[in-house]
PDB file of N, CA and C in Angstrom:
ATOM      1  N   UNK A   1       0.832  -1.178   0.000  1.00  0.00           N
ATOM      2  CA  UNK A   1       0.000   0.000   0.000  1.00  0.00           C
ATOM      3  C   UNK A   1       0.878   1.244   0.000  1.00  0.00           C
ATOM      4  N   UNK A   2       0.649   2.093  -0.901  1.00  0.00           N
ATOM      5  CA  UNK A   2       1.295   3.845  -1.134  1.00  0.00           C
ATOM      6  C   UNK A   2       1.073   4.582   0.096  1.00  0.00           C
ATOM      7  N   UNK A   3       2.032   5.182   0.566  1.00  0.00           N
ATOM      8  CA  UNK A   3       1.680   6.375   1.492  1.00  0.00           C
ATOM      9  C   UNK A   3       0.945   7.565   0.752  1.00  0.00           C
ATOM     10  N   UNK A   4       0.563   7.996   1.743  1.00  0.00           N
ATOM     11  CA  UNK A   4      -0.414   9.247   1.413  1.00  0.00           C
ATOM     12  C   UNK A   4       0.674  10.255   1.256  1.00  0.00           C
ATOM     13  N   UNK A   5       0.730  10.912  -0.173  1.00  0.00           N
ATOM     14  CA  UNK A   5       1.598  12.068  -0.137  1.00  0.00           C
ATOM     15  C   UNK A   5       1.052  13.666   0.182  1.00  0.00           C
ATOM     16  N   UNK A   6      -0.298  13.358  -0.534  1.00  0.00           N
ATOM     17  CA  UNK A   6      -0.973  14.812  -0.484  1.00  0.00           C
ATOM     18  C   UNK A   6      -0.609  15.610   1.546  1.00  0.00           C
ATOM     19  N   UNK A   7      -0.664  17.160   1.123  1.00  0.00           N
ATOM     20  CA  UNK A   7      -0.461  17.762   2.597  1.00  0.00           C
ATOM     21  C   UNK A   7      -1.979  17.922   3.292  1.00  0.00           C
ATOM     22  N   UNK A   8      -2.829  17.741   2.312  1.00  0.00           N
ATOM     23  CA  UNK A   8      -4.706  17.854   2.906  1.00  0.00           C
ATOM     24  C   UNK A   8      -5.520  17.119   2.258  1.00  0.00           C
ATOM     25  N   UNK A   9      -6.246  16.745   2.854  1.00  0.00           N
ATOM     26  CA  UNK A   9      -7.369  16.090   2.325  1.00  0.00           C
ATOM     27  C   UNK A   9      -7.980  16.371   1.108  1.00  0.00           C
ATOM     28  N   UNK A  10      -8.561  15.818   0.095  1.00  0.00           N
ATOM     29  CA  UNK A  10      -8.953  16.614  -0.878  1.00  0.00           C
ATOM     30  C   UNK A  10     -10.536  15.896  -0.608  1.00  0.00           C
ATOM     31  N   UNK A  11     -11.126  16.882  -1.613  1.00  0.00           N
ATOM     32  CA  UNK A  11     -13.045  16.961  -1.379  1.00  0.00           C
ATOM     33  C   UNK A  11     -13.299  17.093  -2.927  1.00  0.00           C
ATOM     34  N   UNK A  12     -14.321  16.047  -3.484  1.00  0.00           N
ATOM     35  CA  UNK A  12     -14.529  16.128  -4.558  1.00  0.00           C
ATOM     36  C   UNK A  12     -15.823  16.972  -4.957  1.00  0.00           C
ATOM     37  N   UNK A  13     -15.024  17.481  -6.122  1.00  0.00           N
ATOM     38  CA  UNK A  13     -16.549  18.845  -6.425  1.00  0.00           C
ATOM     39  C   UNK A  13     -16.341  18.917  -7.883  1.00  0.00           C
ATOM     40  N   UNK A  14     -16.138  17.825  -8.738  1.00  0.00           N
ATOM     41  CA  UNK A  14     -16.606  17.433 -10.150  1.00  0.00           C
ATOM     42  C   UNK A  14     -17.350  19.198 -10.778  1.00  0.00           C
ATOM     43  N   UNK A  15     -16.297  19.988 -11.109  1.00  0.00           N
ATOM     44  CA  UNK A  15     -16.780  21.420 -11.071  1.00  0.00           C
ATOM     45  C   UNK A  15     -15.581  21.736 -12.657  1.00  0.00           C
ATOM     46  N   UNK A  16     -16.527  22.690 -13.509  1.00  0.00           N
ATOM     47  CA  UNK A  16     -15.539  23.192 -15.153  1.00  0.00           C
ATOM     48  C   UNK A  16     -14.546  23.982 -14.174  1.00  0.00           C
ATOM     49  N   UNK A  17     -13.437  23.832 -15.070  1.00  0.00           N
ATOM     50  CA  UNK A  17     -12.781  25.307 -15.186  1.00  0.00           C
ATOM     51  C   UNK A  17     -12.243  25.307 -16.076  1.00  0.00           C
ATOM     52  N   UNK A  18     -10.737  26.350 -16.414  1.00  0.00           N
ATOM     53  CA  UNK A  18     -10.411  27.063 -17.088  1.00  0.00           C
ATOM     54  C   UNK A  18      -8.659  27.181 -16.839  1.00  0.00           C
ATOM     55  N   UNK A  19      -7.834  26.516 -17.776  1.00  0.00           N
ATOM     56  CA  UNK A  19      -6.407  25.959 -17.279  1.00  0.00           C
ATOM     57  C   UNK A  19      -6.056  27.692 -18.650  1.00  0.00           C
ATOM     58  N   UNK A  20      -5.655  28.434 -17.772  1.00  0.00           N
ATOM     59  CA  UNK A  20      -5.308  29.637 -18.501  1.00  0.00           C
ATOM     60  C   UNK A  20      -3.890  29.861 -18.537  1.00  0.00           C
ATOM     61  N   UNK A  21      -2.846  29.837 -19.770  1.00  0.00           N
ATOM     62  CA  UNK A  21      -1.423  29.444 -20.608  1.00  0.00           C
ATOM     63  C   UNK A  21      -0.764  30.770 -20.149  1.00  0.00           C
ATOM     64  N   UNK A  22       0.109  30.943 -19.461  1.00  0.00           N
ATOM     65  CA  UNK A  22       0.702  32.378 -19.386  1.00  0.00           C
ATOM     66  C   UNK A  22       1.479  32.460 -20.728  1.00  0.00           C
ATOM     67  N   UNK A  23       1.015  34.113 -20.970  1.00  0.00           N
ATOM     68  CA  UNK A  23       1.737  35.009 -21.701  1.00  0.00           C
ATOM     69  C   UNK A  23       0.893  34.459 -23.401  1.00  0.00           C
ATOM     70  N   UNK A  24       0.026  34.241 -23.305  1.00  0.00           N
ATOM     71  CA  UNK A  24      -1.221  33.626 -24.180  1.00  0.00           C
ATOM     72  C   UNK A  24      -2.139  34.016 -23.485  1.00  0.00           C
ATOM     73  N   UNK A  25      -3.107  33.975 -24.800  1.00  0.00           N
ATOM     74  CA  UNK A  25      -4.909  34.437 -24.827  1.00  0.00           C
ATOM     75  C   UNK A  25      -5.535  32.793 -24.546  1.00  0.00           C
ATOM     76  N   UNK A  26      -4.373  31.925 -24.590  1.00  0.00           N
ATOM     77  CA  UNK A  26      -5.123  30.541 -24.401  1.00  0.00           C
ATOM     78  C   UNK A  26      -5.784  29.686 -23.304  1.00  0.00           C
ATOM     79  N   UNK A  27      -6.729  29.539 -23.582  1.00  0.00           N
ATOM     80  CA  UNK A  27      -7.321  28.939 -22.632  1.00  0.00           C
ATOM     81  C   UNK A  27      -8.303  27.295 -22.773  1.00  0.00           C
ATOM     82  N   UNK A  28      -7.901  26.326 -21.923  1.00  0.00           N
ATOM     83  CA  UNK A  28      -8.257  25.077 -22.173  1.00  0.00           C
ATOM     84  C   UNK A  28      -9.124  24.628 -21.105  1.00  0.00           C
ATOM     85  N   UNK A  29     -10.334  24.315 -21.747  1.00  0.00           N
ATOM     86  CA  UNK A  29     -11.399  23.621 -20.484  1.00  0.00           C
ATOM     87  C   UNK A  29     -11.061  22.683 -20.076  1.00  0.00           C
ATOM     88  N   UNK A  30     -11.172  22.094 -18.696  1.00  0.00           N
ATOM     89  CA  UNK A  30     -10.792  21.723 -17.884  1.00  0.00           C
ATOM     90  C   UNK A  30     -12.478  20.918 -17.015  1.00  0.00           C
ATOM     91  N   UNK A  31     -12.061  19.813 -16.336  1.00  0.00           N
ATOM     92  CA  UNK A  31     -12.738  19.110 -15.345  1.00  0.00           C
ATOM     93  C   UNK A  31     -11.847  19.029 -14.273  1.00  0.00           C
ATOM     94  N   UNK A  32     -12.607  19.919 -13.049  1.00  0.00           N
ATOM     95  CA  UNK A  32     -11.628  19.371 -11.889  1.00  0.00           C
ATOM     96  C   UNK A  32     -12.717  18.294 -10.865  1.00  0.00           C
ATOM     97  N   UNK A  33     -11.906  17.413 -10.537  1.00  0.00           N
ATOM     98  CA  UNK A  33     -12.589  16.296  -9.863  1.00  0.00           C
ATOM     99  C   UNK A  33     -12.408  16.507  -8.671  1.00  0.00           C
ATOM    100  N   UNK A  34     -11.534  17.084  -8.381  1.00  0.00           N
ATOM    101  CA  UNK A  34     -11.656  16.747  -6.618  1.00  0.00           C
ATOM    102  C   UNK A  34      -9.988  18.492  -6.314  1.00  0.00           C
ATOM    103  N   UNK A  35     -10.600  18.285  -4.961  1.00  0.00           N
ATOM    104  CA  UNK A  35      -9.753  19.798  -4.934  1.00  0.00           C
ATOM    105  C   UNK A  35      -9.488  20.066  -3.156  1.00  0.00           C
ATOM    106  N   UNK A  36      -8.158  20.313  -2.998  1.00  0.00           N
ATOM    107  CA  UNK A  36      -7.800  20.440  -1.418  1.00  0.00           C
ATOM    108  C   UNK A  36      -7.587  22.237  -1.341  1.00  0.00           C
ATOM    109  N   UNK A  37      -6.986  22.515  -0.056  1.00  0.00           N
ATOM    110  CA  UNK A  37      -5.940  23.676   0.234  1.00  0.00           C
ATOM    111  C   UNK A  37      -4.987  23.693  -0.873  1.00  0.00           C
ATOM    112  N   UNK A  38      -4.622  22.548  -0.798  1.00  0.00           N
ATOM    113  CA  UNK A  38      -3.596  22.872  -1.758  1.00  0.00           C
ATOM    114  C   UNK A  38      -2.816  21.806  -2.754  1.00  0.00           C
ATOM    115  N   UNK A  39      -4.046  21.260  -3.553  1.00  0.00           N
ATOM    116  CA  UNK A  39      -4.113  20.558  -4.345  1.00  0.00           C
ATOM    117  C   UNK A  39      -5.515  20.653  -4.779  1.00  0.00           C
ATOM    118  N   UNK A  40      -5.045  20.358  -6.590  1.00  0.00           N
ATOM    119  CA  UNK A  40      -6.519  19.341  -7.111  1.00  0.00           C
ATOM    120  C   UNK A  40      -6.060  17.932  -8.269  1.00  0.00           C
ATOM    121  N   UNK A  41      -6.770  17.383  -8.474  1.00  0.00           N
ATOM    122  CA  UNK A  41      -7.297  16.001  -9.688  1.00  0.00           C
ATOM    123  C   UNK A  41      -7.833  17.145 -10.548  1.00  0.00           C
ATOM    124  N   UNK A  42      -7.335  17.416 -12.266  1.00  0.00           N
ATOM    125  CA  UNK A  42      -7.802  17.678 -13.364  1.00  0.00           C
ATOM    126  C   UNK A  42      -7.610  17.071 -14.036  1.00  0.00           C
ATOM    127  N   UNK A  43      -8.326  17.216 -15.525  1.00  0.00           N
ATOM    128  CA  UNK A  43      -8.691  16.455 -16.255  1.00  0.00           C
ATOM    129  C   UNK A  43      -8.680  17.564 -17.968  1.00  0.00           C
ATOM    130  N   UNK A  44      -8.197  17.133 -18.428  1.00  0.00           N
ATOM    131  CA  UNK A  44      -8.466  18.216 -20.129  1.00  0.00           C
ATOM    132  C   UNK A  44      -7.926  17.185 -21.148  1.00  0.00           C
ATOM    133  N   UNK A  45      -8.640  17.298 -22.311  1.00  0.00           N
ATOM    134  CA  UNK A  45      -9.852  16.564 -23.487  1.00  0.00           C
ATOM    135  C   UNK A  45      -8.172  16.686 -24.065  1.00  0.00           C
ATOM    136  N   UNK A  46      -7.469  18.223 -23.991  1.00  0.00           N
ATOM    137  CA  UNK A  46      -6.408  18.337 -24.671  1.00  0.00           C
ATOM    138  C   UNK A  46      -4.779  18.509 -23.610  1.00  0.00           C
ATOM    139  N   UNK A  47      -4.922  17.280 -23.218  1.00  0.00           N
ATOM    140  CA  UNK A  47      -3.913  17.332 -22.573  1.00  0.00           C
ATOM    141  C   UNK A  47      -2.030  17.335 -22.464  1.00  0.00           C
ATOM    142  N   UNK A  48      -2.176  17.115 -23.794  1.00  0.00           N
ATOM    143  CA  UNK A  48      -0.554  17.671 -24.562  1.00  0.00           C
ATOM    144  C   UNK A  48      -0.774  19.472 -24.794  1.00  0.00           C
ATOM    145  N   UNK A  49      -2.029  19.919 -24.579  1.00  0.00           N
ATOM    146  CA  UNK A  49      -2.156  21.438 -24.460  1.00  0.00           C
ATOM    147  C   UNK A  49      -1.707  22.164 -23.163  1.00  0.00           C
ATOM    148  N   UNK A  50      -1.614  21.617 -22.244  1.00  0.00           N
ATOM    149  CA  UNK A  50      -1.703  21.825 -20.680  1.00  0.00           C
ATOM    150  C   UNK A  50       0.306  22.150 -20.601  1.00  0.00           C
ATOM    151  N   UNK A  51       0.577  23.118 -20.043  1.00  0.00           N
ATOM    152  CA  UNK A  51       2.271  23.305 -19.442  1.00  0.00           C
ATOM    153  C   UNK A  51       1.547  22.336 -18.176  1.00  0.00           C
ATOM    154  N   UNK A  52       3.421  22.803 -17.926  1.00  0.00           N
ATOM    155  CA  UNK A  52       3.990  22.298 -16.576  1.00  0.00           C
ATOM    156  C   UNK A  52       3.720  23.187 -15.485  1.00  0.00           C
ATOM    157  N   UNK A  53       3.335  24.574 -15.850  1.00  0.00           N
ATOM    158  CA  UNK A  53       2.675  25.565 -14.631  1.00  0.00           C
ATOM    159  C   UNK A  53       1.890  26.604 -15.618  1.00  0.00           C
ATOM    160  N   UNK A  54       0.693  26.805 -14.768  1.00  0.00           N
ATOM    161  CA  UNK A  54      -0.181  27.670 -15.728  1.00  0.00           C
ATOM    162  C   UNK A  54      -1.126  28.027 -14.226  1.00  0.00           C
ATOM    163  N   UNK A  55      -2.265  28.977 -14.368  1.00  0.00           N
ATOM    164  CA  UNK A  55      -3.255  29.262 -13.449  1.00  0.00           C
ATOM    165  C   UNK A  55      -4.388  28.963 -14.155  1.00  0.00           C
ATOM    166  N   UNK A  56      -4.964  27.456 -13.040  1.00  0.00           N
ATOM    167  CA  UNK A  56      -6.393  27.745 -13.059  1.00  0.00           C
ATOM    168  C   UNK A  56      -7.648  28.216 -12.779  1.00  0.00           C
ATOM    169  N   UNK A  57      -8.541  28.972 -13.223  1.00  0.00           N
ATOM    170  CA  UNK A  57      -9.938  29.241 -12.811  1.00  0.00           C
ATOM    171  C   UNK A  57     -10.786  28.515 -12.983  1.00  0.00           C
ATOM    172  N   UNK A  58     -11.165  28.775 -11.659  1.00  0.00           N
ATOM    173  CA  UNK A  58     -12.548  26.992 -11.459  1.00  0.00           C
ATOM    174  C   UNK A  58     -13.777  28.075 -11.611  1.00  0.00           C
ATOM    175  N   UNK A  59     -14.573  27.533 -11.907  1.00  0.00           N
ATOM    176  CA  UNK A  59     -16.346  27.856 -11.912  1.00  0.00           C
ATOM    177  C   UNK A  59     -16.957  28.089 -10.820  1.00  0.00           C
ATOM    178  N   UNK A  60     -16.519  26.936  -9.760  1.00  0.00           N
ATOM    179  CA  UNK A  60     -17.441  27.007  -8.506  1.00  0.00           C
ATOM    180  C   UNK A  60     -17.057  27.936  -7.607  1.00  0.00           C
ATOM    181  N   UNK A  61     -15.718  28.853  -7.838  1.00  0.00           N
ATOM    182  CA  UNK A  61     -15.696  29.626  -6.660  1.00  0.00           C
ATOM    183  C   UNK A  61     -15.325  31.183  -7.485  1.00  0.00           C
ATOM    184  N   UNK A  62     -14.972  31.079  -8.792  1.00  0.00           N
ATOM    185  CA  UNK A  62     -14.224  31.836  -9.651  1.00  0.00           C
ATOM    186  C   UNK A  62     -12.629  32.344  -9.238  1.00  0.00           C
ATOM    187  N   UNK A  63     -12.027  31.414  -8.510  1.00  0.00           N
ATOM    188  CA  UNK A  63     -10.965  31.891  -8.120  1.00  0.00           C
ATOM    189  C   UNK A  63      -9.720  31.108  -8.722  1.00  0.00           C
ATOM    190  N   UNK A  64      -8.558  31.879  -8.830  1.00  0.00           N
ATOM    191  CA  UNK A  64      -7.460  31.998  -9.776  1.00  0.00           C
ATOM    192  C   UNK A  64      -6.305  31.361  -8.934  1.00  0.00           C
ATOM    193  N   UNK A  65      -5.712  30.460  -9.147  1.00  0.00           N
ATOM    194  CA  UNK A  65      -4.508  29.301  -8.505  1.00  0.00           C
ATOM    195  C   UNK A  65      -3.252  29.396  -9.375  1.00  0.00           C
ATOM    196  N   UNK A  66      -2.333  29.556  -9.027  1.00  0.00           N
ATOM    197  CA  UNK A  66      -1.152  28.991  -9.777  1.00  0.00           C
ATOM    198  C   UNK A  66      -1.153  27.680  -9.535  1.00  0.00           C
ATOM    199  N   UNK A  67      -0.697  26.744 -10.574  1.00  0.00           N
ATOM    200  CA  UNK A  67      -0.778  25.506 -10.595  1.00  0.00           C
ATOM    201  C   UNK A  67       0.455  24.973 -11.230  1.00  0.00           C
ATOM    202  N   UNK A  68       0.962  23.987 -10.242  1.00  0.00           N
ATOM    203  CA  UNK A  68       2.087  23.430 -10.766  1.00  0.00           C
ATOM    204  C   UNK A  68       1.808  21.911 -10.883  1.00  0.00           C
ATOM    205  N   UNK A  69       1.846  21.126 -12.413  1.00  0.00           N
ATOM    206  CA  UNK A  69       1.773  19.438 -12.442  1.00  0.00           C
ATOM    207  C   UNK A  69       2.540  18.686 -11.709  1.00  0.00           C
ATOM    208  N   UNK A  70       2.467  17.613 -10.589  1.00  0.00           N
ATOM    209  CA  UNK A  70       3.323  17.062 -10.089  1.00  0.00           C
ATOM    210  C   UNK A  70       2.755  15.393 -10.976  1.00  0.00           C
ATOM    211  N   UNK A  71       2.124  15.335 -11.396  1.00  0.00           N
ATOM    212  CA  UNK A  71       1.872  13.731 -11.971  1.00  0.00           C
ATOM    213  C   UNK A  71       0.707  13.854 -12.896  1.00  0.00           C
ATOM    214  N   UNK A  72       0.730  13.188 -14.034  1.00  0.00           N
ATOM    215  CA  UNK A  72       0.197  12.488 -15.308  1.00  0.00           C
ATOM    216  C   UNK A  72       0.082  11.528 -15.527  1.00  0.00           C
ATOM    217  N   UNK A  73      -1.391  11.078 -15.614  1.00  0.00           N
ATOM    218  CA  UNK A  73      -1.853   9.876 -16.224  1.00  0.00           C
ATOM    219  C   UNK A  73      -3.070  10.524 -16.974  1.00  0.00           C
ATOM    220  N   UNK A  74      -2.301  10.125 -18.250  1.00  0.00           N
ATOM    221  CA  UNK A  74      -3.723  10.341 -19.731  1.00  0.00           C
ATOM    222  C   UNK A  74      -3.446  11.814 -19.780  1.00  0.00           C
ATOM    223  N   UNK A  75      -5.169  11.834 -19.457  1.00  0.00           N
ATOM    224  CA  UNK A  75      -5.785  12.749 -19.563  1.00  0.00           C
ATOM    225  C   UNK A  75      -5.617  13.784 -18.180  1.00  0.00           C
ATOM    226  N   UNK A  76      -5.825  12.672 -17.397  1.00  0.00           N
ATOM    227  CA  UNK A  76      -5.997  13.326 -15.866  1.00  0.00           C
ATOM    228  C   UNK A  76      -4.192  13.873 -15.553  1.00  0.00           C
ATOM    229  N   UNK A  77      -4.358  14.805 -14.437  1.00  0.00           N
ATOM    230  CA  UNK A  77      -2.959  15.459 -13.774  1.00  0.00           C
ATOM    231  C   UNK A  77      -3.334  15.750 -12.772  1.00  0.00           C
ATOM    232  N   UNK A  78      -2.583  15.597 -11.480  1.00  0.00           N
ATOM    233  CA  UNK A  78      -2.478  15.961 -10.496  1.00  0.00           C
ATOM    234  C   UNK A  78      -1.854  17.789 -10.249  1.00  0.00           C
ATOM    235  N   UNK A  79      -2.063  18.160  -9.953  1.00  0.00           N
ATOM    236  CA  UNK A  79      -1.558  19.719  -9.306  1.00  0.00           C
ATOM    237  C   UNK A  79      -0.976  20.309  -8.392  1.00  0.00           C
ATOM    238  N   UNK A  80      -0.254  21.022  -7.516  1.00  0.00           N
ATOM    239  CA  UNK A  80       0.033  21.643  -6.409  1.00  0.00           C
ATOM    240  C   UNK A  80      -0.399  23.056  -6.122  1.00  0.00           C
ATOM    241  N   UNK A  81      -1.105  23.434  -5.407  1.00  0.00           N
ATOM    242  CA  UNK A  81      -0.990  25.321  -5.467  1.00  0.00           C
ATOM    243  C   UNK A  81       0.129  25.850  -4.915  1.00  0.00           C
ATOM    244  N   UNK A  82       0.465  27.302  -5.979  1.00  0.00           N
ATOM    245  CA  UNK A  82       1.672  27.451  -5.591  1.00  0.00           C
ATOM    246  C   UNK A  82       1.473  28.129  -4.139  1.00  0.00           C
ATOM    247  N   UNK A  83       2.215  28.486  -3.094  1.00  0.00           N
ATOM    248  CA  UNK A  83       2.058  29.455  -2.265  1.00  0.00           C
ATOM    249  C   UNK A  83       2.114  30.990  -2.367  1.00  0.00           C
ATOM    250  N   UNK A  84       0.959  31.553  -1.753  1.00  0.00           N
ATOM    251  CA  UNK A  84       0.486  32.820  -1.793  1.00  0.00           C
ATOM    252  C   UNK A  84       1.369  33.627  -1.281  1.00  0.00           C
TER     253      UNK A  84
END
């Protein structure tokens, strides 16, 4: 059995957002599945579109994260928020 790496619990809230490309007008929809303090589970259709750090905006709260990928599978990626 894997140790638990995450630093918080995460809470799933299957909610759109919006994986927005710095220094680009680009922007790639996004499924986030589940979401901590300081982490989430996403998901995008175009996932060779996605960097290695970008900010996402989620739907359910409209709020703006720096996001750094720590793991890939597929489609889905894991995240970190950066610190504020």
């Amino acid at each position: 059995m894997m140790a638990e790496k995450r630093l918080a619990g995460r809470t799933d809230c299957f909610s759109a957002g919006h994986i927005l490309v710095d220094d680009t007008d680009k922007r790639v929809r996004c499924l986030v599945w589940n979401m901590s303090d300081t982490g989430a589970l996403l998901e995008a259709g175009e996932a060779d579109a996605v960097p290695e750090a970008f900010t996402l905006l989620t739907a359910i709260d409209q709020t703006a994260r720096r996001c750094t990928v720590v793991r890939r599978t597929g489609a889905r990626f894991g995240v970190v928020f950066a610190e504020s």
